[in-house]
Structures are given as C-alpha cells and as structure tokens.
PDB file of N, CA and C in Angstrom:
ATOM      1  N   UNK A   1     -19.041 -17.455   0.594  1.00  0.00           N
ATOM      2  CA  UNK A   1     -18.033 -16.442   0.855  1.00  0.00           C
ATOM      3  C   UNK A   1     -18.730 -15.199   1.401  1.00  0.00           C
ATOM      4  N   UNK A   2     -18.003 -14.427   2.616  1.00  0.00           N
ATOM      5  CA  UNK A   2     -18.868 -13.223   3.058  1.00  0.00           C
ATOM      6  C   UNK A   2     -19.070 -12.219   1.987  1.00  0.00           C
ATOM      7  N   UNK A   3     -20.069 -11.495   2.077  1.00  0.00           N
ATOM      8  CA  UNK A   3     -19.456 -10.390   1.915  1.00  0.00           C
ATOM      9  C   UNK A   3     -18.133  -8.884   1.937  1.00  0.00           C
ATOM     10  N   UNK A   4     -17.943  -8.644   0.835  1.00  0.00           N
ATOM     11  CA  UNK A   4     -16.576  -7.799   0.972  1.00  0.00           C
ATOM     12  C   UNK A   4     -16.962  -6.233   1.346  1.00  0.00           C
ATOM     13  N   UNK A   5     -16.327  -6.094   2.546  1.00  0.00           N
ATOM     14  CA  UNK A   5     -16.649  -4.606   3.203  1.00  0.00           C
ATOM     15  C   UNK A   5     -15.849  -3.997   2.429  1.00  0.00           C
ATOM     16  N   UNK A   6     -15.984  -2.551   2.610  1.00  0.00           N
ATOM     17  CA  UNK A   6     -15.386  -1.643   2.339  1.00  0.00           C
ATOM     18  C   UNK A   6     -13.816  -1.600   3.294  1.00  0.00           C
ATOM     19  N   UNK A   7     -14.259  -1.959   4.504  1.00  0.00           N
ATOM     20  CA  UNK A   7     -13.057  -1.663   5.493  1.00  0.00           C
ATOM     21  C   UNK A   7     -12.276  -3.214   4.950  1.00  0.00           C
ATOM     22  N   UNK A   8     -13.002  -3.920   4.934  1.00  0.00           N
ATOM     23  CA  UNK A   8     -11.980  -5.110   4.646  1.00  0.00           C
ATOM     24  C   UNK A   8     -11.354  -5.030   2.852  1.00  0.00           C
ATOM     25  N   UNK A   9     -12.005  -4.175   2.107  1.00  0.00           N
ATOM     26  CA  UNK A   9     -11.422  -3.619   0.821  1.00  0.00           C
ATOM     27  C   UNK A   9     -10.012  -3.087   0.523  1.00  0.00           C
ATOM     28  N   UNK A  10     -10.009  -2.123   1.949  1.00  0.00           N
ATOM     29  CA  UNK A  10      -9.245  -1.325   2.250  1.00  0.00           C
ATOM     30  C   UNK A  10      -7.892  -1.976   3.243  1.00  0.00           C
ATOM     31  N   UNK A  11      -8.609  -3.052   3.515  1.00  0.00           N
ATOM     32  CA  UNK A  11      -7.163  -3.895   4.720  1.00  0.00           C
ATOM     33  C   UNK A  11      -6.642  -4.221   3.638  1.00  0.00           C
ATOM     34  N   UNK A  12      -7.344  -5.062   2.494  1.00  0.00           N
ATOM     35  CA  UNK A  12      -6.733  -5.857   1.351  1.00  0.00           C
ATOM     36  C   UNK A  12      -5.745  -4.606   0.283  1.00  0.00           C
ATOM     37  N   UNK A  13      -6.072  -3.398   0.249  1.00  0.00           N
ATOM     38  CA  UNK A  13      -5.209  -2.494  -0.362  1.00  0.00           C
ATOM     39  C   UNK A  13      -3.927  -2.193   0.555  1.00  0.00           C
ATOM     40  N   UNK A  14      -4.247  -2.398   1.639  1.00  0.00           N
ATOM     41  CA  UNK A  14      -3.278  -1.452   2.317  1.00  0.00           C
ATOM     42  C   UNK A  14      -2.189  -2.416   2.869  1.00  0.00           C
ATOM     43  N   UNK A  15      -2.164  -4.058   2.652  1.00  0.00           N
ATOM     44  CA  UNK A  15      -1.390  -4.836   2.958  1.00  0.00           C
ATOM     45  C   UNK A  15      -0.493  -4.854   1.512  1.00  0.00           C
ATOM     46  N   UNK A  16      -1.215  -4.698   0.599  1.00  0.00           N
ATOM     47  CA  UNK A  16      -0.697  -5.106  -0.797  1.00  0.00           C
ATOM     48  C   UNK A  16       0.566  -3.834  -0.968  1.00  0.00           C
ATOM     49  N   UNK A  17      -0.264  -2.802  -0.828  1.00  0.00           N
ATOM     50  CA  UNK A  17       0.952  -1.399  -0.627  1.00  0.00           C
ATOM     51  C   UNK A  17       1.805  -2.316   0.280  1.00  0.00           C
ATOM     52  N   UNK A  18       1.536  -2.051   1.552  1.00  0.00           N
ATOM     53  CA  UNK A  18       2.770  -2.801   2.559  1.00  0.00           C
ATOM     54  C   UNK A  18       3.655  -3.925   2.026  1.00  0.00           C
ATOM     55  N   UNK A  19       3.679  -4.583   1.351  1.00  0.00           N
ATOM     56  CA  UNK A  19       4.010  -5.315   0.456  1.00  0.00           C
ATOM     57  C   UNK A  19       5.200  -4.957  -0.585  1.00  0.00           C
ATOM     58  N   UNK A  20       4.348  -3.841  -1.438  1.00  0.00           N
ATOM     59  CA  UNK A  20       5.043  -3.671  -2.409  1.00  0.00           C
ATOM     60  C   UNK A  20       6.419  -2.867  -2.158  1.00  0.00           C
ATOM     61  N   UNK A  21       5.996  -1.776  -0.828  1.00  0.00           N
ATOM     62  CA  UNK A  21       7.381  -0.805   0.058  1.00  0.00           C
ATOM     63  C   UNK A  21       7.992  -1.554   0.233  1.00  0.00           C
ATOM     64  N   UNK A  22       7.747  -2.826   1.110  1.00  0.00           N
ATOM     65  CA  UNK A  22       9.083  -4.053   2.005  1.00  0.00           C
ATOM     66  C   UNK A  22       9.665  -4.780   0.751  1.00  0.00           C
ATOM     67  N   UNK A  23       9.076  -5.126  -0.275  1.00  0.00           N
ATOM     68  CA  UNK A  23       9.702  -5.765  -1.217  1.00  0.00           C
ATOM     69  C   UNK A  23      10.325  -5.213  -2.611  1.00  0.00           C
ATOM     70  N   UNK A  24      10.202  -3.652  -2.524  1.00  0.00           N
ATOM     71  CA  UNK A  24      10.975  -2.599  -2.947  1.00  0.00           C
ATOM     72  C   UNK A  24      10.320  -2.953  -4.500  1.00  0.00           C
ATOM     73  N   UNK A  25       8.680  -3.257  -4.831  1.00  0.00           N
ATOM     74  CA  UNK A  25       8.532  -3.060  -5.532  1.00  0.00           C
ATOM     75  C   UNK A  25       8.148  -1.807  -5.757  1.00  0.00           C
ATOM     76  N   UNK A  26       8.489  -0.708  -7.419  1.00  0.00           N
ATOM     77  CA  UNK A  26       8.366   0.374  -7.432  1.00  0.00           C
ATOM     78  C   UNK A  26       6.885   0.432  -8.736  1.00  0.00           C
ATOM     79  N   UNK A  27       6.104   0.747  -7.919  1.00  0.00           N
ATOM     80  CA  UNK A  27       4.856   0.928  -8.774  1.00  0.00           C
ATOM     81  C   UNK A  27       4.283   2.401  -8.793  1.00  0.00           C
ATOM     82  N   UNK A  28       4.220   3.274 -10.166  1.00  0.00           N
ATOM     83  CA  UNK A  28       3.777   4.654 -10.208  1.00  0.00           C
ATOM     84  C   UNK A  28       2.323   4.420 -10.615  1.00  0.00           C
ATOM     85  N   UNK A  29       1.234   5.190 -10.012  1.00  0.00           N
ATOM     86  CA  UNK A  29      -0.048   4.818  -9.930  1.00  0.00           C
ATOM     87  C   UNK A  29      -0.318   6.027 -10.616  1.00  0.00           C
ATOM     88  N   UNK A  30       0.483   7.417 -11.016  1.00  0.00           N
ATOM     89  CA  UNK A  30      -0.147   8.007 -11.911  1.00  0.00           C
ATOM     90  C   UNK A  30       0.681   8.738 -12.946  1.00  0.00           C
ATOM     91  N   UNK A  31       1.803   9.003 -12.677  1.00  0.00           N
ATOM     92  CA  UNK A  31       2.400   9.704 -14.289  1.00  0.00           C
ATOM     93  C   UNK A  31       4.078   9.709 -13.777  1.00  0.00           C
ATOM     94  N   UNK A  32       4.907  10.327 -14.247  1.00  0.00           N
ATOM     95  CA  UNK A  32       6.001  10.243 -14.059  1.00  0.00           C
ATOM     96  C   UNK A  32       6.816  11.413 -13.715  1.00  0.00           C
ATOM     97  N   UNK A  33       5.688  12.594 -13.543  1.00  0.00           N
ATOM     98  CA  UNK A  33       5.849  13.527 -12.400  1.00  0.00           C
ATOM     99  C   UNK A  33       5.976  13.975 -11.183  1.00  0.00           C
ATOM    100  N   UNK A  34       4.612  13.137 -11.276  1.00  0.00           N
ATOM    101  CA  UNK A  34       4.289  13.412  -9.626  1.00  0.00           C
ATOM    102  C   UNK A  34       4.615  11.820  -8.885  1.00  0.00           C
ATOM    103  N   UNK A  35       4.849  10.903  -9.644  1.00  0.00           N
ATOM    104  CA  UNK A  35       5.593   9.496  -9.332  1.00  0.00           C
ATOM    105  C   UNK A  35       4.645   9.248  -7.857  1.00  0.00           C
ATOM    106  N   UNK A  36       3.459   9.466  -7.683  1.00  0.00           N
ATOM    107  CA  UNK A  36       2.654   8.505  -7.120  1.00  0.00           C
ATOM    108  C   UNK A  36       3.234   7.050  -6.417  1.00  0.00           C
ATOM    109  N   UNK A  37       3.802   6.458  -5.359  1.00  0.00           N
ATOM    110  CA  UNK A  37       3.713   4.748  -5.629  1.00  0.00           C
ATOM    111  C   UNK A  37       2.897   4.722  -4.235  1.00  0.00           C
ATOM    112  N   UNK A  38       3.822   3.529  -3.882  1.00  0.00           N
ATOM    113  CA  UNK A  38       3.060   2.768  -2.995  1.00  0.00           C
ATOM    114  C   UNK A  38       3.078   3.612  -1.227  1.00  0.00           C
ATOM    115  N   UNK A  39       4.238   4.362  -1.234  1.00  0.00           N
ATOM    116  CA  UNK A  39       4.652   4.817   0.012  1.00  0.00           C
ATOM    117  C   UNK A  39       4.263   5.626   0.047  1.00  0.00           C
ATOM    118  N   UNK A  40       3.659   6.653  -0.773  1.00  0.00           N
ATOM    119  CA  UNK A  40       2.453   7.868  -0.836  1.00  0.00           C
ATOM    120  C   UNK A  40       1.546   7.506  -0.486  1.00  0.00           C
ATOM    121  N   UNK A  41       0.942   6.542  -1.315  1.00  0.00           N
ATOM    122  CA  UNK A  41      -0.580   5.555  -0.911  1.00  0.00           C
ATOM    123  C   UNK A  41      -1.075   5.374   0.108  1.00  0.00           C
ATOM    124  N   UNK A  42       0.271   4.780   1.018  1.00  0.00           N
ATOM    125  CA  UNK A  42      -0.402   3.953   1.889  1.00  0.00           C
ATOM    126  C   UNK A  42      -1.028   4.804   3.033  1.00  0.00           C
ATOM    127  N   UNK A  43      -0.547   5.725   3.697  1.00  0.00           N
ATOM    128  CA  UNK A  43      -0.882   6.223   4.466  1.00  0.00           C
ATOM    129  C   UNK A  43      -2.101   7.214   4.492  1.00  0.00           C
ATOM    130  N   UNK A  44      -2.529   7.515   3.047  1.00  0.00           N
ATOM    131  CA  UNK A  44      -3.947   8.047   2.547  1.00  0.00           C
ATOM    132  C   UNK A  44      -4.742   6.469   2.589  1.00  0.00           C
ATOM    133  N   UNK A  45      -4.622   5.668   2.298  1.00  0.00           N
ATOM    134  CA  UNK A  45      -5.553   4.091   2.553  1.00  0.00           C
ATOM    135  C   UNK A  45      -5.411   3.973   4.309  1.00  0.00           C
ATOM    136  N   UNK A  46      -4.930   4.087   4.801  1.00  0.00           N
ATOM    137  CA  UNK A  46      -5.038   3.787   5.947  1.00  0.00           C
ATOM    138  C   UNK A  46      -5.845   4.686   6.574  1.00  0.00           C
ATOM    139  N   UNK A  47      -5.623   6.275   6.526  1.00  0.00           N
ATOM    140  CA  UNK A  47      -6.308   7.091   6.834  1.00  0.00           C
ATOM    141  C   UNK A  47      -8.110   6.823   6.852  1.00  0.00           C
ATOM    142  N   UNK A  48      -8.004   6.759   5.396  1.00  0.00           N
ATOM    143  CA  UNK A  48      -9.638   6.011   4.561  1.00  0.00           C
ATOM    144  C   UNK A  48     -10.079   5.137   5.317  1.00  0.00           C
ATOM    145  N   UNK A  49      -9.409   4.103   5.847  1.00  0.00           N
ATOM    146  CA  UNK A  49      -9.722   3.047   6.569  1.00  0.00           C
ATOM    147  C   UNK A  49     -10.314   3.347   7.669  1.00  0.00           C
ATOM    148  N   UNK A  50      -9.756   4.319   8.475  1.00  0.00           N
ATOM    149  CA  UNK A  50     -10.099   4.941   9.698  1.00  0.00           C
ATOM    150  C   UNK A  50     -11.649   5.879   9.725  1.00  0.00           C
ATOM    151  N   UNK A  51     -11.437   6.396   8.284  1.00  0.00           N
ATOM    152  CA  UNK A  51     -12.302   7.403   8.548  1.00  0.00           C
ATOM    153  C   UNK A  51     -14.040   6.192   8.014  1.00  0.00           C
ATOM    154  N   UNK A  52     -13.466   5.501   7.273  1.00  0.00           N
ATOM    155  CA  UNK A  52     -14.417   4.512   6.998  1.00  0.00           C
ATOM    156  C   UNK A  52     -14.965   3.791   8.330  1.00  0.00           C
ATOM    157  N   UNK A  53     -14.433   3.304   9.279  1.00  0.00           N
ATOM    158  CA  UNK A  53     -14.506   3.179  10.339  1.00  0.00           C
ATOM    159  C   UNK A  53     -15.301   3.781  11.057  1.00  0.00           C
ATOM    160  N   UNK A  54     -14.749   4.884  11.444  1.00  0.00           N
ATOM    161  CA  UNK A  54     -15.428   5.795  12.025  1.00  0.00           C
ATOM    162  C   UNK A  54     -16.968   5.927  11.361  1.00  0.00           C
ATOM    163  N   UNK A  55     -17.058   6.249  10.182  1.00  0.00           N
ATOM    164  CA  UNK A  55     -18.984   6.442   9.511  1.00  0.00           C
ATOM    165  C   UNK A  55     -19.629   5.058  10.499  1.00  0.00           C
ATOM    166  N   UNK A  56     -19.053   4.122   9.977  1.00  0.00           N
ATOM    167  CA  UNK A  56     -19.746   2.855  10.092  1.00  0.00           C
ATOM    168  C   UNK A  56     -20.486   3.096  11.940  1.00  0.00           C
ATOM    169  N   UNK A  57     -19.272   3.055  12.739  1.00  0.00           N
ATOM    170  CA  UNK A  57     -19.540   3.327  14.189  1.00  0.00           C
ATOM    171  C   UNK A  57     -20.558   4.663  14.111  1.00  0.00           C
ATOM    172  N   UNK A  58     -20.278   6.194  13.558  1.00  0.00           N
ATOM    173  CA  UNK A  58     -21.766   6.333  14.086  1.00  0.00           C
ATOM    174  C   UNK A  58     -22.754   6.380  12.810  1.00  0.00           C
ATOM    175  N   UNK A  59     -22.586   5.342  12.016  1.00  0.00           N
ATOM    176  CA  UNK A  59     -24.254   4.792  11.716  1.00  0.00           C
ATOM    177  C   UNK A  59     -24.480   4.052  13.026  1.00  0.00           C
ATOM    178  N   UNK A  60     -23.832   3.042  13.315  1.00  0.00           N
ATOM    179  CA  UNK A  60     -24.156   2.256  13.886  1.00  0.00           C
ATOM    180  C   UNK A  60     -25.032   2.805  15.651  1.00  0.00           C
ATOM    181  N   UNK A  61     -24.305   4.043  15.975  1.00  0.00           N
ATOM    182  CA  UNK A  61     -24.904   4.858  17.352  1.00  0.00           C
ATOM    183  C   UNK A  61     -26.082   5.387  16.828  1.00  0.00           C
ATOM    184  N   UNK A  62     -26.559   5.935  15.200  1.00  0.00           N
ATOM    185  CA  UNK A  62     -27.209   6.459  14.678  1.00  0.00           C
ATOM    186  C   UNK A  62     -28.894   5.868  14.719  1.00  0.00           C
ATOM    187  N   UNK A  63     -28.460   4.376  14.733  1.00  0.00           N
ATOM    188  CA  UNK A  63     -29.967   3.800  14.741  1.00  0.00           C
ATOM    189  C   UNK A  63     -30.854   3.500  16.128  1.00  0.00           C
ATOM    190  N   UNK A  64     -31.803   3.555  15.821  1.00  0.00           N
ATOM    191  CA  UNK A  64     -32.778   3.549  16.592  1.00  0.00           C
ATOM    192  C   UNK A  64     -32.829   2.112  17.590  1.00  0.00           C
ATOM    193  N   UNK A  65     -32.630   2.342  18.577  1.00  0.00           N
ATOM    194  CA  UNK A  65     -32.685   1.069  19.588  1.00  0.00           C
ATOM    195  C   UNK A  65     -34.078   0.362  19.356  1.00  0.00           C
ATOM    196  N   UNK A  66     -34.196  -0.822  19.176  1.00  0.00           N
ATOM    197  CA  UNK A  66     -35.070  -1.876  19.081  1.00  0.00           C
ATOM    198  C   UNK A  66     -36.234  -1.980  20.597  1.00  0.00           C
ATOM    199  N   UNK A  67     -37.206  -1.679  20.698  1.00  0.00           N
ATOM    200  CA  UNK A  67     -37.872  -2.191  21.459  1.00  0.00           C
ATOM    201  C   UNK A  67     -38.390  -3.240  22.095  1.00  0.00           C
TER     202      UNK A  67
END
C-alpha cells in the first residue's frame, strides 16, 4: 500500500465532509455554540489542501538540480 500524503489525507477528509452536506448528515465537530459541522469544514480543508499543495510545489522548485 502507498504511502498516505498529506494532500491525499486531506482529499480523503474533504470527500467525507462532501458526503456528509449531500446526505444531510448533521455532525457538530465542536460544541453546541458555535455548531461547527461539515459545511464550515469543508471549505477550510480544501483551502489546506491548496495551501498544502502549494509548500510541496515550492519544495519541490526549492531543490537543487541534479548534475
């Protein structure tokens, strides 16, 4: 089995949210105030995703070309 990325961590969160909105499950992730669920979430995970993204690309410009 591969290894589990971070970005692919984050596909696997952010389908499960997608999920839980379309199938009108109602899940509070932190108190019953601020009622946290899934439709708050998702769009901070997706964001993450992006910005995770983004590091990876410039590590990746970051290293030293091979001779």
């Amino acid at each position: 089995m591969p290894t589990l990325t971070t970005e692919a961590a984050l596909d696997i969160l952010s389908d499960w949210l997608q999920d839980n909105i379309d199938y009108g499950t109602l899940i509070i992730f932190d108190n019953d105030e601020d009622r946290t669920d899934s439709a708050v979430l998702l769009p901070l995970i997706r964001q993450a995703r992006r910005d995770v993204a983004d590091l990876r690309h410039l590590q990746i410009l970051r290293r030293p070309e091979s001779t």
